[in-house]
Protein backbone atom coordinates (compact mmCIF):
# COMPACT_ATOMS: atom_id res chain seq x y z
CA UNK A 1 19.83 18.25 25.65
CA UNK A 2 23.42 18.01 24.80
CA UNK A 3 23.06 17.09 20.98
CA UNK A 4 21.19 17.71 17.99
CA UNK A 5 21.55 13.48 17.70
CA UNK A 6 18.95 13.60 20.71
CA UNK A 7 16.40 15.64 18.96
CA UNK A 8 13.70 13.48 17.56
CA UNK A 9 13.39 15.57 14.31
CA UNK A 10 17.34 14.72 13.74
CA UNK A 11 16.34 11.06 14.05
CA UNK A 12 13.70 10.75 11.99
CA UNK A 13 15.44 12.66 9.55
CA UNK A 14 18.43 10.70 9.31
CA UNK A 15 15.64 7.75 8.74
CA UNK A 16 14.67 9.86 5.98
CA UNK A 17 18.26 10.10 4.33
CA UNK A 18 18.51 6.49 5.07
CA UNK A 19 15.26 5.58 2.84
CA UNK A 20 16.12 8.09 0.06
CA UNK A 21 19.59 6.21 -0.36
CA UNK A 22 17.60 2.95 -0.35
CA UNK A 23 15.50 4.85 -3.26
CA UNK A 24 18.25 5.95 -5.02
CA UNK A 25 19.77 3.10 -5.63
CA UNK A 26 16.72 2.14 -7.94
CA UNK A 27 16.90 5.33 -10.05
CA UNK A 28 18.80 4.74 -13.51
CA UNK A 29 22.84 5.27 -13.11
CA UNK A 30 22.38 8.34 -15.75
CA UNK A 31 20.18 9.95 -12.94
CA UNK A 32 23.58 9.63 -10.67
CA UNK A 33 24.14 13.50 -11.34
CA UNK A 34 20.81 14.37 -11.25
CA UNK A 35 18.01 13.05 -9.38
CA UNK A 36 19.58 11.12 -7.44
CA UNK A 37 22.32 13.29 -6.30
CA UNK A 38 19.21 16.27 -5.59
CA UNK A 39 17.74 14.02 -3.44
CA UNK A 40 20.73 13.02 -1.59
CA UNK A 41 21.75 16.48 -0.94
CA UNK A 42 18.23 17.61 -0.24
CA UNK A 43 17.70 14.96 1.93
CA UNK A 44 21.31 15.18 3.83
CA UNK A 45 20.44 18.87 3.91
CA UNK A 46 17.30 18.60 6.62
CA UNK A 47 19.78 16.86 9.24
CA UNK A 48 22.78 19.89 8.66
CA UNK A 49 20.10 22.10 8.77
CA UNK A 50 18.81 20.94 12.11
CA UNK A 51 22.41 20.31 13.28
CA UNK A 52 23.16 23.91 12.57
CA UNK A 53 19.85 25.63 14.08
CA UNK A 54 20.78 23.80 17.35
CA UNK A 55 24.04 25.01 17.20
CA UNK A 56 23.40 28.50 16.84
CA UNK A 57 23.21 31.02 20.09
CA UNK A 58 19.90 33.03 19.64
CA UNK A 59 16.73 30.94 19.48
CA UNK A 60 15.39 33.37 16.07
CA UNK A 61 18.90 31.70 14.57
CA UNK A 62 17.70 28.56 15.58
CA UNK A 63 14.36 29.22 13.89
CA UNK A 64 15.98 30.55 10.77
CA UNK A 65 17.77 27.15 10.41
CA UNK A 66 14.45 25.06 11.08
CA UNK A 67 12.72 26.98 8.73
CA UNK A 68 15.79 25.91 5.87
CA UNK A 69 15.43 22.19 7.43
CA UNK A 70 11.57 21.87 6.68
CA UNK A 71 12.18 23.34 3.16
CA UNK A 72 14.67 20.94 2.51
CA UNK A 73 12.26 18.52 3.89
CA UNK A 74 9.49 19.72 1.09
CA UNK A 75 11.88 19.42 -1.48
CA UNK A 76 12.74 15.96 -1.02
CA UNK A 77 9.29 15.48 -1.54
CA UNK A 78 8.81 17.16 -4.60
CA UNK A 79 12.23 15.47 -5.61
CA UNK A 80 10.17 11.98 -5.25
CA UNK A 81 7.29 13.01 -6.77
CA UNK A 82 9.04 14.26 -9.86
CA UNK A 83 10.66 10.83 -10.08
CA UNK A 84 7.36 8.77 -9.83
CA UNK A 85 5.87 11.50 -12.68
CA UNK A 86 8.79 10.89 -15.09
CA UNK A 87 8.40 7.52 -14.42
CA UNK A 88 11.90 6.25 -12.84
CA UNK A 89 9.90 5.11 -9.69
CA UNK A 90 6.77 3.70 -8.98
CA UNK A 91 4.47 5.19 -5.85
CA UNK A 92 4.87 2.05 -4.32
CA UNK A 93 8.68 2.86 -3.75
CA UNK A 94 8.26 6.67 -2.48
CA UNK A 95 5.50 6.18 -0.14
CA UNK A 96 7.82 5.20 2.61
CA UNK A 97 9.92 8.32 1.87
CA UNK A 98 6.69 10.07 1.69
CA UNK A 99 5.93 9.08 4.86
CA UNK A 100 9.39 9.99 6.76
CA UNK A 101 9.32 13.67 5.23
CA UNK A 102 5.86 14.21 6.73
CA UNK A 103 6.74 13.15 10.20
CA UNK A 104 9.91 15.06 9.66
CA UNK A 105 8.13 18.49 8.72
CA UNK A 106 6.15 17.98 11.61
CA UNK A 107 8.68 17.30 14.03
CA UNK A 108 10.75 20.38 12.76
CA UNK A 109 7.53 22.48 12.39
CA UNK A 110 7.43 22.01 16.68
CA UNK A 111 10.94 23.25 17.25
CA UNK A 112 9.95 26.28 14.84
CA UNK A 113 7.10 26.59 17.01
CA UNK A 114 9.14 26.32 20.34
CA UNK A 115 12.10 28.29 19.14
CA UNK A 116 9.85 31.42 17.40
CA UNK A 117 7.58 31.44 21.09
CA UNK A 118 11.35 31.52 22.94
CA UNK A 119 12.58 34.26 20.56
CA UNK A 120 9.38 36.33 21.48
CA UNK A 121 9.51 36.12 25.48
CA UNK A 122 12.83 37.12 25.02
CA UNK A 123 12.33 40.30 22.64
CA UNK A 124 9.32 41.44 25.56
């Protein structure tokens, strides 16, 4: 694999930043420094994240950078649950987010896996 573009987790992430944009843009403009912008920069986060683990030399780097990714990942969720809970969104309009930060997690969850088993075999 030549890119982190190639990765699955990187596409379905950038899916994810994609819908939380599409989100935003029914939050209230004085949420424009707040929610919104956490959720942009959460979201946008997960794919540097990735970008950076796969960049990085050692594969325990690359696990260290997942690890950030899939938190970033959880936050964006608690980002749109907070919003439905104050009331600025609806369920209706997080559940596709919802959906994309799940598959997400799991997707970077498996190169955690891969990465930590790689890091191992090479430490025996």
């Amino acid at each position: 694999m030549d890119s982190f573009l190639e990765l699955e987790a990187t596409k379905r992430a950038l899916d994810l930043v994609a819908e939380v944009y599409r989100v935003c843009k029914k939050l209230p403009k004085e949420e424009v420094y707040g929610l919104s912008s956490q959720l942009k920069r959460s979201s946008s986060s997960i794919v540097a994240n990735i970008a950076e683990g796969f960049g990085r030399y050692t594969y325990a780097d690359k696990a260290n950078r997942y690890t950030i990714a899939r938190g970033e990942c959880t936050e964006v969720v608690a980002y749109l649950h907070v919003a439905v809970r104050v009331q600025l969104l609806t369920f209706e309009d997080i559940q596709q987010g919802l959906l994309l930060a799940d598959q997400t997690g799991k997707l970077i969850s498996g190169l955690i896996v891969f990465c930590r088993k790689k890091a191992s075999t090479a430490n025996s």
